[in-house]
N, C-alpha and C. Protein backbone atom coordinates (compact mmCIF):
# COMPACT_ATOMS: atom_id res chain seq x y z
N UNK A 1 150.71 274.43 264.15
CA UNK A 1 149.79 273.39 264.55
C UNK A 1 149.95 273.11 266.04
N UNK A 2 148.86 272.84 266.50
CA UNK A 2 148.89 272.78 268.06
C UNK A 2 148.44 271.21 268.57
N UNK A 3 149.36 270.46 269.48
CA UNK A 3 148.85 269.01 269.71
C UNK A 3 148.85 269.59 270.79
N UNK A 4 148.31 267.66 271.22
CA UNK A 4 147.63 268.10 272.54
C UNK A 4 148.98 267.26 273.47
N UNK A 5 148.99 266.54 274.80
CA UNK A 5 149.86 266.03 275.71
C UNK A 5 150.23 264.66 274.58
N UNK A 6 149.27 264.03 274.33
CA UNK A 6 149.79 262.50 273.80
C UNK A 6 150.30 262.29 272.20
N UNK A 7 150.36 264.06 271.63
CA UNK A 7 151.20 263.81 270.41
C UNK A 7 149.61 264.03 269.28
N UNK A 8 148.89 263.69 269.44
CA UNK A 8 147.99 264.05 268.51
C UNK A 8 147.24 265.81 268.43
N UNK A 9 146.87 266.11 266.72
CA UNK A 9 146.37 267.60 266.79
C UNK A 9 145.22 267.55 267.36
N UNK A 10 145.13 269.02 267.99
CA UNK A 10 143.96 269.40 268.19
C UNK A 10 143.29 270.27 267.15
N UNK A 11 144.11 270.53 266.12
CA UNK A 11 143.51 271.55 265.17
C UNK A 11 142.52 270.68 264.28
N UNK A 12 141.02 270.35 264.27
CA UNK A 12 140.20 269.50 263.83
C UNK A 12 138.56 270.84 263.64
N UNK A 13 138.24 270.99 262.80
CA UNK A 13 136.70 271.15 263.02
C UNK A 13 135.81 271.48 263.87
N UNK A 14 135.79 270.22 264.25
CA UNK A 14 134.99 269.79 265.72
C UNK A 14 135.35 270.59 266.74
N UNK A 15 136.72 270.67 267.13
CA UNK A 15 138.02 271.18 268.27
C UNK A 15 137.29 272.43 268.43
N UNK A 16 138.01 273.42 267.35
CA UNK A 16 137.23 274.41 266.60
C UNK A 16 136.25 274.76 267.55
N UNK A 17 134.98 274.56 266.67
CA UNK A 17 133.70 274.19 266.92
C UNK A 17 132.85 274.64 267.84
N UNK A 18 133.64 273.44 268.84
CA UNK A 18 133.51 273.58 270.29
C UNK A 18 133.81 274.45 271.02
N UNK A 19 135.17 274.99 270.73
CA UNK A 19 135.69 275.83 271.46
C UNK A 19 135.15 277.36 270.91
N UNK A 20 134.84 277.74 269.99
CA UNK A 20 133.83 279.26 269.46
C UNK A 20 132.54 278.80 269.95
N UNK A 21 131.59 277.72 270.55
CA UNK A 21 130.39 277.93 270.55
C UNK A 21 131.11 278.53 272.46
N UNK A 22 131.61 277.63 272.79
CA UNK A 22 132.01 277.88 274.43
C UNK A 22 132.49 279.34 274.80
N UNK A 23 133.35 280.02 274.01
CA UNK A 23 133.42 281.19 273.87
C UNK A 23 132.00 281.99 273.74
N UNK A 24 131.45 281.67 272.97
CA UNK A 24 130.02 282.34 272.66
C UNK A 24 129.15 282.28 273.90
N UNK A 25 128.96 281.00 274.45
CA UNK A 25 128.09 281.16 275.57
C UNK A 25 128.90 281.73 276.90
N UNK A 26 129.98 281.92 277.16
CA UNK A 26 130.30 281.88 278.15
C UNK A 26 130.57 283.64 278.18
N UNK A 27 130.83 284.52 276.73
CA UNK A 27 130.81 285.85 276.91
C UNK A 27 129.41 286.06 276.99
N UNK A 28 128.52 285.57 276.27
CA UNK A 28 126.77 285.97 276.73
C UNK A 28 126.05 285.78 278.30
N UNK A 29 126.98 284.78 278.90
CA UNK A 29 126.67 284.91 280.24
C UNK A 29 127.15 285.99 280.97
N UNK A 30 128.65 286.31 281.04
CA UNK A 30 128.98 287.34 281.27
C UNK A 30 128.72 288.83 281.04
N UNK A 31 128.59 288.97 279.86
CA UNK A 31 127.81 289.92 279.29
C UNK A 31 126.47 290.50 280.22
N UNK A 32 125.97 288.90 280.40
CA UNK A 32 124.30 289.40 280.90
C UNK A 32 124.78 289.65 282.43
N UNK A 33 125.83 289.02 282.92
CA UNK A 33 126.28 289.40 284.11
C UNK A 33 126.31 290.84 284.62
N UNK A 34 127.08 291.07 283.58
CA UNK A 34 127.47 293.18 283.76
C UNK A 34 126.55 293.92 283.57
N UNK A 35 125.66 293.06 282.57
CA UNK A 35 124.83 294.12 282.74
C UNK A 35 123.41 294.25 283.48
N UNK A 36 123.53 292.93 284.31
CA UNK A 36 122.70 293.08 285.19
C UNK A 36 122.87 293.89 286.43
N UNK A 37 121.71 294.55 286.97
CA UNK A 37 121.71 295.86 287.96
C UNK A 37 120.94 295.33 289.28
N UNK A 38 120.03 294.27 289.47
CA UNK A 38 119.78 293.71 290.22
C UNK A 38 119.48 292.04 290.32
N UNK A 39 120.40 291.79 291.00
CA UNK A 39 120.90 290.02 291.02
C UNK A 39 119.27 289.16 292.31
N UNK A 40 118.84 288.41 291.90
CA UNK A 40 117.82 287.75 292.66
C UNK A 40 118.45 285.80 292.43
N UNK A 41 117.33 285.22 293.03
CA UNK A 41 117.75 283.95 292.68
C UNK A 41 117.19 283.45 291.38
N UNK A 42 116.67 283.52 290.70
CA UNK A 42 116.37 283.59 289.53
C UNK A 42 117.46 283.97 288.57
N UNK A 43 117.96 285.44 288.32
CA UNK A 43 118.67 285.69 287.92
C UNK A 43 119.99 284.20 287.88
N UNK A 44 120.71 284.02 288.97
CA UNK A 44 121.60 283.30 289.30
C UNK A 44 120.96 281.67 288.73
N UNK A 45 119.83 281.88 289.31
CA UNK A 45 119.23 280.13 288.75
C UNK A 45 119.76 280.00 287.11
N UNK A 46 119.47 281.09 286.60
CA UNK A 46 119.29 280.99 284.95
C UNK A 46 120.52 281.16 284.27
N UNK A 47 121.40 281.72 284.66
CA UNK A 47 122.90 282.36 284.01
C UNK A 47 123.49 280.94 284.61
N UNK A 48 123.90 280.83 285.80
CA UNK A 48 124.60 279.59 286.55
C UNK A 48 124.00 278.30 285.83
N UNK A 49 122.81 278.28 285.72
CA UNK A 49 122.03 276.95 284.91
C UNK A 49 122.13 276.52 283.64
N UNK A 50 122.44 278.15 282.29
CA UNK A 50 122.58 277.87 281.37
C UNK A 50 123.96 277.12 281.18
N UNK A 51 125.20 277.63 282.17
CA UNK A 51 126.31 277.19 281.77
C UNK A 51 126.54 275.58 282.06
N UNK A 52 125.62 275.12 283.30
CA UNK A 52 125.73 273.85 283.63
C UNK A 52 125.28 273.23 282.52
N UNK A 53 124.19 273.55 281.88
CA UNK A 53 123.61 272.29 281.07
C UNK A 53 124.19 272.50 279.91
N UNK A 54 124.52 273.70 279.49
CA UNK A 54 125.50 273.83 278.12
C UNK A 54 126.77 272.63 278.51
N UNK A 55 127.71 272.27 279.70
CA UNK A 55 128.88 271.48 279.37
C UNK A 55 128.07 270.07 279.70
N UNK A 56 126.76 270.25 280.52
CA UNK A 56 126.60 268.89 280.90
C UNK A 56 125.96 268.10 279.15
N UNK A 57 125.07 268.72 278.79
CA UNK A 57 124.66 268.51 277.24
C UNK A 57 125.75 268.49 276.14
N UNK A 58 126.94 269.24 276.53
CA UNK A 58 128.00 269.17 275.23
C UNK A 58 128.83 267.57 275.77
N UNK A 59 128.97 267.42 277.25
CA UNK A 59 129.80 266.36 277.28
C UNK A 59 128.96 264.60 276.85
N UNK A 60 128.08 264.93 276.95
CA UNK A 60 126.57 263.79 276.79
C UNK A 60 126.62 263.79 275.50
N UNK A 61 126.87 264.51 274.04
CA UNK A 61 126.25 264.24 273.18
C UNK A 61 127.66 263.56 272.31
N UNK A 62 128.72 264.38 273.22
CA UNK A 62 130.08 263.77 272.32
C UNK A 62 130.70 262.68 273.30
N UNK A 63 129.80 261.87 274.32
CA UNK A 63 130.46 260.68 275.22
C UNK A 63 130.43 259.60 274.27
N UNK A 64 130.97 257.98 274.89
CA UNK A 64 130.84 257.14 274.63
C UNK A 64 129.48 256.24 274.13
N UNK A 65 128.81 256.59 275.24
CA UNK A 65 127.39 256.42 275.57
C UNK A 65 126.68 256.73 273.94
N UNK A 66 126.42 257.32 273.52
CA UNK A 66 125.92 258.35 272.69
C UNK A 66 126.17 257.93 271.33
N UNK A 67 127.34 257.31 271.29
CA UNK A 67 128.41 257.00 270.02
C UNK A 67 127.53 255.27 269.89
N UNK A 68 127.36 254.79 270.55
CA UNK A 68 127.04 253.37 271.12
C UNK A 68 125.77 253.08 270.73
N UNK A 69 124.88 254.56 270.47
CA UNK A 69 123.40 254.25 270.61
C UNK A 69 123.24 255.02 269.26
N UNK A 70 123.57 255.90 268.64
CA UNK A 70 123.45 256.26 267.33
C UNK A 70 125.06 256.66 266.78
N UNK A 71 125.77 255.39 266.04
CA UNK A 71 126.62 255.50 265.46
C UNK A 71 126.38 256.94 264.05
N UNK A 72 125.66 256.91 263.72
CA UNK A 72 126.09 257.35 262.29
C UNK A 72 125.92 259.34 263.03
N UNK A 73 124.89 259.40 263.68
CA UNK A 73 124.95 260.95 264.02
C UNK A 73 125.63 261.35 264.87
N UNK A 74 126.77 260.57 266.29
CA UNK A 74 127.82 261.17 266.91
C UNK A 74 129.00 260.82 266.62
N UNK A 75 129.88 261.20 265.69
CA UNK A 75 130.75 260.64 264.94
C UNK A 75 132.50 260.83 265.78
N UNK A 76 131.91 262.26 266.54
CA UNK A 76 133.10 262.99 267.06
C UNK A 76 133.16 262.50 268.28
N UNK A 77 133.04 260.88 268.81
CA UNK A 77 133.19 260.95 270.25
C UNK A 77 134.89 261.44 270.69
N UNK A 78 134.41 261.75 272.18
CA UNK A 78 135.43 262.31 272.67
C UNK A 78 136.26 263.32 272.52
N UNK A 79 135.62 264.36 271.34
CA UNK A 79 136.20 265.77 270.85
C UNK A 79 135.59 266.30 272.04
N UNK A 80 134.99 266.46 272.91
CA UNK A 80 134.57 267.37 273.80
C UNK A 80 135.96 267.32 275.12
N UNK A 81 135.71 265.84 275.72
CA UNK A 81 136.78 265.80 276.55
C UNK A 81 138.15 266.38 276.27
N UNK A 82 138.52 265.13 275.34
CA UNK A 82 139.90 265.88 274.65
C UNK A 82 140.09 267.68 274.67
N UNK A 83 139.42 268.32 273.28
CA UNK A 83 139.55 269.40 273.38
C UNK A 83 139.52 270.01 274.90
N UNK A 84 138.46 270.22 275.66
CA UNK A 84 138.54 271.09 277.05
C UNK A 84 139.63 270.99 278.12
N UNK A 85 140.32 269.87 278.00
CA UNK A 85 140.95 269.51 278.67
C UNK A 85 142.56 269.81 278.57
N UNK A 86 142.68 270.62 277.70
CA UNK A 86 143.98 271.38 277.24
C UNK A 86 143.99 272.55 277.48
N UNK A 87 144.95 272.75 278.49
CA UNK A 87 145.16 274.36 279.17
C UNK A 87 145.33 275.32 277.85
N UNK A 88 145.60 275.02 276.80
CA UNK A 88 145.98 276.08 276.07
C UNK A 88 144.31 276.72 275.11
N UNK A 89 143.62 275.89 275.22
CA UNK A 89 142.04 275.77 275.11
C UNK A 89 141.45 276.93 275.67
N UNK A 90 141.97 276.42 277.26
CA UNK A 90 141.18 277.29 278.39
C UNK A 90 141.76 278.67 277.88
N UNK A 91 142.99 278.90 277.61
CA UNK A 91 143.92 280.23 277.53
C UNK A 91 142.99 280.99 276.73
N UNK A 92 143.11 280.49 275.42
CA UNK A 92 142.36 280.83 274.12
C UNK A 92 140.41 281.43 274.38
N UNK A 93 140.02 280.65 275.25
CA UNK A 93 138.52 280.78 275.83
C UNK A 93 138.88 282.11 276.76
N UNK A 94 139.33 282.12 277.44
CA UNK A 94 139.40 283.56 278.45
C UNK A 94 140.07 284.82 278.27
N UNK A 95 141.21 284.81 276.59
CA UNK A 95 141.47 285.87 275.86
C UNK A 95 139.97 286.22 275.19
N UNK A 96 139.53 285.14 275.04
CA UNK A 96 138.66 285.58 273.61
C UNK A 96 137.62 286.43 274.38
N UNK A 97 137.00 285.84 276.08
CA UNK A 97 135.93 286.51 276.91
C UNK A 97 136.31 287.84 276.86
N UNK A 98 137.84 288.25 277.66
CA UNK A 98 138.29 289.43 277.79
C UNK A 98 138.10 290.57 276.67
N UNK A 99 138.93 290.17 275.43
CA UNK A 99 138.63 290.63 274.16
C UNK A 99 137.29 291.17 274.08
N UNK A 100 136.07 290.21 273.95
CA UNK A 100 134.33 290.48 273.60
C UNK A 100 134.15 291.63 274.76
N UNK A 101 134.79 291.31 275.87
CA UNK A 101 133.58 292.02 276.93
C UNK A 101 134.11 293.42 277.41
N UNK A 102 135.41 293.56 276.72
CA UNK A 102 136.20 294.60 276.71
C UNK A 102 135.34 296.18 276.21
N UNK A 103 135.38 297.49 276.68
CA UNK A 103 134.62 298.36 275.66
C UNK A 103 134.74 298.81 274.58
């Protein structure tokens, strides 16, 4: 079982969750990276853009804010922060890129 700095698990669902969809988008960016053959601003607008609004939309839907204005459908506040914010997270996210994007 893996906690986090203040003694509580991170092994939850949600934790989870989060961390395979982030894996997922972040080897599909890469992915589209390599195998792109000619880079424009477009290109960069759209790969660089998806990843912004993927953490800016994941940190928005699991904030405070959010929890405040529809209790019953954001249940997991603060699984976003928490989880990302553990180096051993990040570890786990950039084996898993290497692994996928490997031949």
């Amino acid at each position: 079982d893996s906690v986090r700095d203040d003694g509580r698990t991170v092994s939850d669902y949600q934790s989870f969750a989060l961390m395979a969809q982030t894996c997922l988008l972040v080897v599909v960016s890469v992915q589209i990276g390599l195998d792109t053959a000619y880079w424009s601003a477009v290109n960069q607008f759209f790969i660089w853009g998806s990843l912004a609004a993927y953490f800016a939309i994941t940190f928005t839907m699991y904030s405070d804010g959010m929890y405040l204005i529809f209790k019953k459908s954001f249940p997991f506040i603060g699984s976003a922060r928490n989880t990302l914010s553990q180096p051993r997270t990040w570890l786990a996210i950039f084996l898993t890129i290497i692994l996928c994007v490997l031949p």
